[in-house]
Structures are given as structure tokens and as C-alpha cells.
Protein backbone atom coordinates (compact mmCIF):
# COMPACT_ATOMS: atom_id res chain seq x y z
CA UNK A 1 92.87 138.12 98.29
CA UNK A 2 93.89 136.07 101.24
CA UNK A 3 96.57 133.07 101.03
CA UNK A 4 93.69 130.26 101.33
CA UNK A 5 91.74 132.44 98.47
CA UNK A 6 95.03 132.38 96.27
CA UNK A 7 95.49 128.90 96.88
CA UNK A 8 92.43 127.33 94.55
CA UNK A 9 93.19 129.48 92.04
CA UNK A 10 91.77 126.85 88.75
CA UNK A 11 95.32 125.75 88.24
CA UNK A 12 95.69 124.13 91.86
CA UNK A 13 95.14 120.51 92.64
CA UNK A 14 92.41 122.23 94.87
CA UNK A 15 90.59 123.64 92.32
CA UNK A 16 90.61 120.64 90.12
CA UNK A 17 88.89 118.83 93.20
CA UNK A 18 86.46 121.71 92.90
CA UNK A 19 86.15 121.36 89.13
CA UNK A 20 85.48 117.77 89.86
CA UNK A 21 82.62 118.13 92.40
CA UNK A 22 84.73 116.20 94.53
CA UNK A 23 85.08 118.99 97.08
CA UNK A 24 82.94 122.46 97.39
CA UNK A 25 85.37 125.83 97.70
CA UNK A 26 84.89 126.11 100.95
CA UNK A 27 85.97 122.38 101.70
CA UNK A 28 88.57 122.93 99.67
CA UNK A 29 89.63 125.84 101.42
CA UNK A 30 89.36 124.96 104.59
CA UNK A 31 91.01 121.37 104.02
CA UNK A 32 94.25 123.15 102.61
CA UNK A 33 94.23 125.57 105.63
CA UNK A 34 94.14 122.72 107.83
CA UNK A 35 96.60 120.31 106.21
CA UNK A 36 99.43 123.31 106.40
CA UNK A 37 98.25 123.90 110.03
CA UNK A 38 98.88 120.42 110.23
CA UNK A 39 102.13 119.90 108.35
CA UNK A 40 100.12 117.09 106.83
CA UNK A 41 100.03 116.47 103.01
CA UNK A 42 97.22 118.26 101.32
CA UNK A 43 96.04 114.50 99.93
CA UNK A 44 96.43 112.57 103.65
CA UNK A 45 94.39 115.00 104.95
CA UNK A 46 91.83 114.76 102.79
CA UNK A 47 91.58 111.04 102.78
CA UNK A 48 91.60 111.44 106.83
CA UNK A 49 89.30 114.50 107.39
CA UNK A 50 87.00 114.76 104.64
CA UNK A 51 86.76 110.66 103.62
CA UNK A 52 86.79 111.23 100.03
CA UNK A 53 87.62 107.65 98.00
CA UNK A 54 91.85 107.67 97.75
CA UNK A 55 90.84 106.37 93.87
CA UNK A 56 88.76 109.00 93.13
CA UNK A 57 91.64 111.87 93.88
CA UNK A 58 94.55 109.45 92.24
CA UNK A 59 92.69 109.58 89.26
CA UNK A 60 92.25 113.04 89.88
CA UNK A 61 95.94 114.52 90.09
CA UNK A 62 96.77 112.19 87.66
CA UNK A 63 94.58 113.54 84.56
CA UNK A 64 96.31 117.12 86.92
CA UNK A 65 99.66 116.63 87.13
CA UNK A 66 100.15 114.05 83.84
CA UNK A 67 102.26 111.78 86.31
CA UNK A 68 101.58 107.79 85.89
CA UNK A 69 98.96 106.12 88.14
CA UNK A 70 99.93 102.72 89.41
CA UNK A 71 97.65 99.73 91.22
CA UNK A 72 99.85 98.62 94.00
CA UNK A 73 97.67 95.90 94.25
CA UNK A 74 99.39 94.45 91.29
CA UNK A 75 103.10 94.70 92.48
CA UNK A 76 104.34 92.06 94.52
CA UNK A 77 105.60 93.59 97.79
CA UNK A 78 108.58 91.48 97.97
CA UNK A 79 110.05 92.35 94.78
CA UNK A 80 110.07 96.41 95.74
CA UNK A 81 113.45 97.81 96.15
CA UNK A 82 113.45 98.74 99.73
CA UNK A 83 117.02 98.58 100.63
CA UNK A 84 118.09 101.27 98.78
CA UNK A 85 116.14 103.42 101.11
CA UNK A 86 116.48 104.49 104.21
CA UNK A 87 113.06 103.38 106.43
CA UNK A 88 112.62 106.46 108.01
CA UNK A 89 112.83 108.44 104.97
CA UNK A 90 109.92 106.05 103.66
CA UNK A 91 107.68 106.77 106.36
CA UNK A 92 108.26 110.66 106.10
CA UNK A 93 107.91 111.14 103.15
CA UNK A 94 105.37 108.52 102.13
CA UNK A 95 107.53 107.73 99.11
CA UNK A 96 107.87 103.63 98.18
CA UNK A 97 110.32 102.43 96.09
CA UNK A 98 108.93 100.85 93.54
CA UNK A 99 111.51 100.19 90.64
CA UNK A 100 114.81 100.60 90.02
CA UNK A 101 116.68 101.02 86.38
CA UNK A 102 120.04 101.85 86.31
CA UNK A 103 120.71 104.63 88.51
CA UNK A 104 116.77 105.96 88.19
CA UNK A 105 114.48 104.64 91.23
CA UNK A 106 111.15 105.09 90.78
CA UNK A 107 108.72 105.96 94.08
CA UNK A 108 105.27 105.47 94.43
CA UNK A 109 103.65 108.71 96.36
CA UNK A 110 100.40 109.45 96.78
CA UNK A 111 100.59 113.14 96.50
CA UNK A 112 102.16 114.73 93.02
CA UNK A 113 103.46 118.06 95.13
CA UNK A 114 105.56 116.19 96.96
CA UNK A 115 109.00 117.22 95.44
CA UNK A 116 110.83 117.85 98.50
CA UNK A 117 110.35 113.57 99.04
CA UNK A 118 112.13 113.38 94.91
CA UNK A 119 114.69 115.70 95.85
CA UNK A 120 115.47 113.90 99.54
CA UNK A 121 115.50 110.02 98.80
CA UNK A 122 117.43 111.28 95.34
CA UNK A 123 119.89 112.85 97.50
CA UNK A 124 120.30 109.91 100.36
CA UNK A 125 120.72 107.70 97.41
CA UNK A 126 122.86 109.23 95.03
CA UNK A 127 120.21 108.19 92.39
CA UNK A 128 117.73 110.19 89.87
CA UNK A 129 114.13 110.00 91.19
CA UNK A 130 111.07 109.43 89.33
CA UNK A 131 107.11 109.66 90.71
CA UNK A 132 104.88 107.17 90.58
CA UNK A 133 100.87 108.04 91.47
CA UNK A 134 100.11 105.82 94.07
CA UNK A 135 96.34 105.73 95.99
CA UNK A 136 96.90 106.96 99.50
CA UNK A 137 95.07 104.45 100.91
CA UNK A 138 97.12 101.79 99.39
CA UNK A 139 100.34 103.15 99.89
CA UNK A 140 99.53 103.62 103.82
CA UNK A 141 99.10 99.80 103.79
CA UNK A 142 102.10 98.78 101.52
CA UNK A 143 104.34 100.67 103.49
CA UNK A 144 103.00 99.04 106.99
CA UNK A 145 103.72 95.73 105.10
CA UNK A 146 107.19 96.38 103.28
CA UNK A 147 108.39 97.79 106.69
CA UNK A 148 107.39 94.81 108.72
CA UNK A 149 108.98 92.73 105.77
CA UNK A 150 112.04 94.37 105.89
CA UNK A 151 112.08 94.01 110.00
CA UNK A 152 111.21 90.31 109.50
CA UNK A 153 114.26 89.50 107.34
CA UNK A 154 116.64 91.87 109.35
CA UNK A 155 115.97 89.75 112.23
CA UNK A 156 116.30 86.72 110.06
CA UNK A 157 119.87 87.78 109.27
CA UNK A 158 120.60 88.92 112.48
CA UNK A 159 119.18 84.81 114.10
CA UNK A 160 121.85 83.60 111.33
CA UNK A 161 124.45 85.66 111.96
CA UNK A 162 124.71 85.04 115.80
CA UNK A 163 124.63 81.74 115.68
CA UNK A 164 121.30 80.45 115.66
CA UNK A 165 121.60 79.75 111.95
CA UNK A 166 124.88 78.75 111.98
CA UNK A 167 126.46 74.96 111.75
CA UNK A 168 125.54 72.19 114.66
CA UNK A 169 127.72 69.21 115.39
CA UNK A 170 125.60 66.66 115.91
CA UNK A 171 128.25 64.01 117.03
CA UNK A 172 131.06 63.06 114.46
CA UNK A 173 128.27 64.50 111.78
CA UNK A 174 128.43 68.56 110.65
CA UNK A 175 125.04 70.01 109.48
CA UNK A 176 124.62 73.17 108.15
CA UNK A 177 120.99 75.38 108.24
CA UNK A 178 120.45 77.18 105.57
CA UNK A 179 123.10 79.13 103.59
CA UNK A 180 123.34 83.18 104.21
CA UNK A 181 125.01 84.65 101.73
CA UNK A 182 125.82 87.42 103.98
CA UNK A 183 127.35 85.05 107.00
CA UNK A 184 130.07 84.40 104.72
């Protein structure tokens, strides 16, 4: 039995693709050979390569893996946690932070096999991790918006802090732009 073979034994994500008609063997196969060929996730390849529906294999490894399936479409970008980790970690791993409680953050990922992102962003935080199910093709676009957020209100701070933001005398008057909490 080869590797690819071994891999969709009925237990694998693969298989339950297969089980699903969502995928034949052979796609299966030869979409797991190419995502590890790739170094891509096993999920972002299929939603790339084979154009399968990103809601259709959420629901899937969901009813798989037993881990919670979440609508980003119903989260308000703002409110996400995303200074508690690093960008770059974010786009690697393709993990959002979607919740914090306590010392427990809560990520949104798209694919359920992706411990290594738990164990990383846990690690770079100091903080227990939890998994949220996420649809790929969601999460692609959150994190595209939550980064260009986060760059928008960097530079924000940044315009404040050198000076652009900060008091004018306007003759014997003082006025002040907006506070920054972080100016002070």
C-alpha cells in the first residue's frame, strides 16, 4: 500500500470527502498528493484546484472532526482580537483570532488538521488555543480585511504620534485633535 493509498483510509478527512460524493478516490488522492507537494493545506488546495463550495467541506470536517462551525459573516471584523497576534503568524497559518476569554483565544481556521497553527499562536502568545471551523473562502477574505484594518489604524497612530494629530496653536487659542490614548 503506497503513502497516497494509506492516506484515505475511511477515517481521513479524505475519505469522508469520498463518503460524501464530494470528491472520487482518485481526486482525492491525487489532491492530497498535490497539496503536500505543495506545502499547501489539504482544504486550500482543494478550494483552489478542484473548486469544490468552501461550505460544502466546512460542513464536512465539521460533522468529521466534531469542532464548531462558525459564519464569519456574522462577526463584526472590528471587534476580532487581532493584536494579540502576530500578523505574520495570521497569514501562515490561516488562523484568525476570533475571541478571547481569559487566557483562552479562540481562532477561526479553515482546516481542522491544522494543529501545528494551535500549538504556534498558543506559544507566541502565552495563551491556551481553541479551533474554530471557519469556511476557507471566508476566512481568505476576513483576513485580507482585518490585516488592512489593522495597517489602517497603525498608521493612524503613527499620523498622531508624530505630530500630525497632535495640538495646533492657532494664535493665543490651543486646540487639540482628537485624544490618543496612546500619545499620552
Amino acid at each position: 500500500m503506497t503513502t497516497s493509498q494509506a492516506a484515505l483510509k475511511p477515517s481521513s478527512f479524505a475519505g469522508r470527502l469520498v463518503h460524501d460524493r464530494l470528491l472520487s478516490e482518485e481526486q482525492a488522492r491525487n489532491a492530497h498528493r498535490e497539496a503536500l507537494e505543495r506545502r499547501q493545506s489539504f482544504v486550500q488546495y482543494l478550494i483552489a484546484e478542484t473548486h469544490l463550495d468552501s461550505g460544502q467541506i466546512a460542513l464536512a470536517a465539521t460533522d468529521e472532526f466534531g469542532v464548531p462551525l462558525l459564519d464569519l459573516d456574522a462577526l463584526d471584523l472590528a471587534e476580532l482580537p487581532l493584536n494579540l497576534v502576530d500578523e505574520k503568524l495570521v497569514s501562515k497559518h490561516r488562523a484568525l483570532p476570533i475571541f478571547r476569554r481569559g487566557n483562552r483565544l479562540f481562532l477561526g481556521v479553515s482546516d481542522p488538521t491544522n494543529h501545528r497553527a494551535l500549538d504556534e499562536i498558543g506559544f507566541a502568545t502565552d495563551m491556551a488555543t481553541n479551533m474554530v471551523l471557519v469556511e476557507e473562502a471566508k476566512l481568505a477574505v476576513a483576513i485580507e480585511q482585518a490585516i488592512m484594518a489593522r495597517d489602517r489604524a497603525m498608521s493612524d497612530i503613527l499620523d498622531t504620534a508624530s505630530g500630525r494629530g497632535a495640538a495646533v496653536r492657532v494664535g493665543a487659542e490651543r486646540r487639540r485633535r482628537p485624544h490618543c490614548p496612546l500619545c499620552q
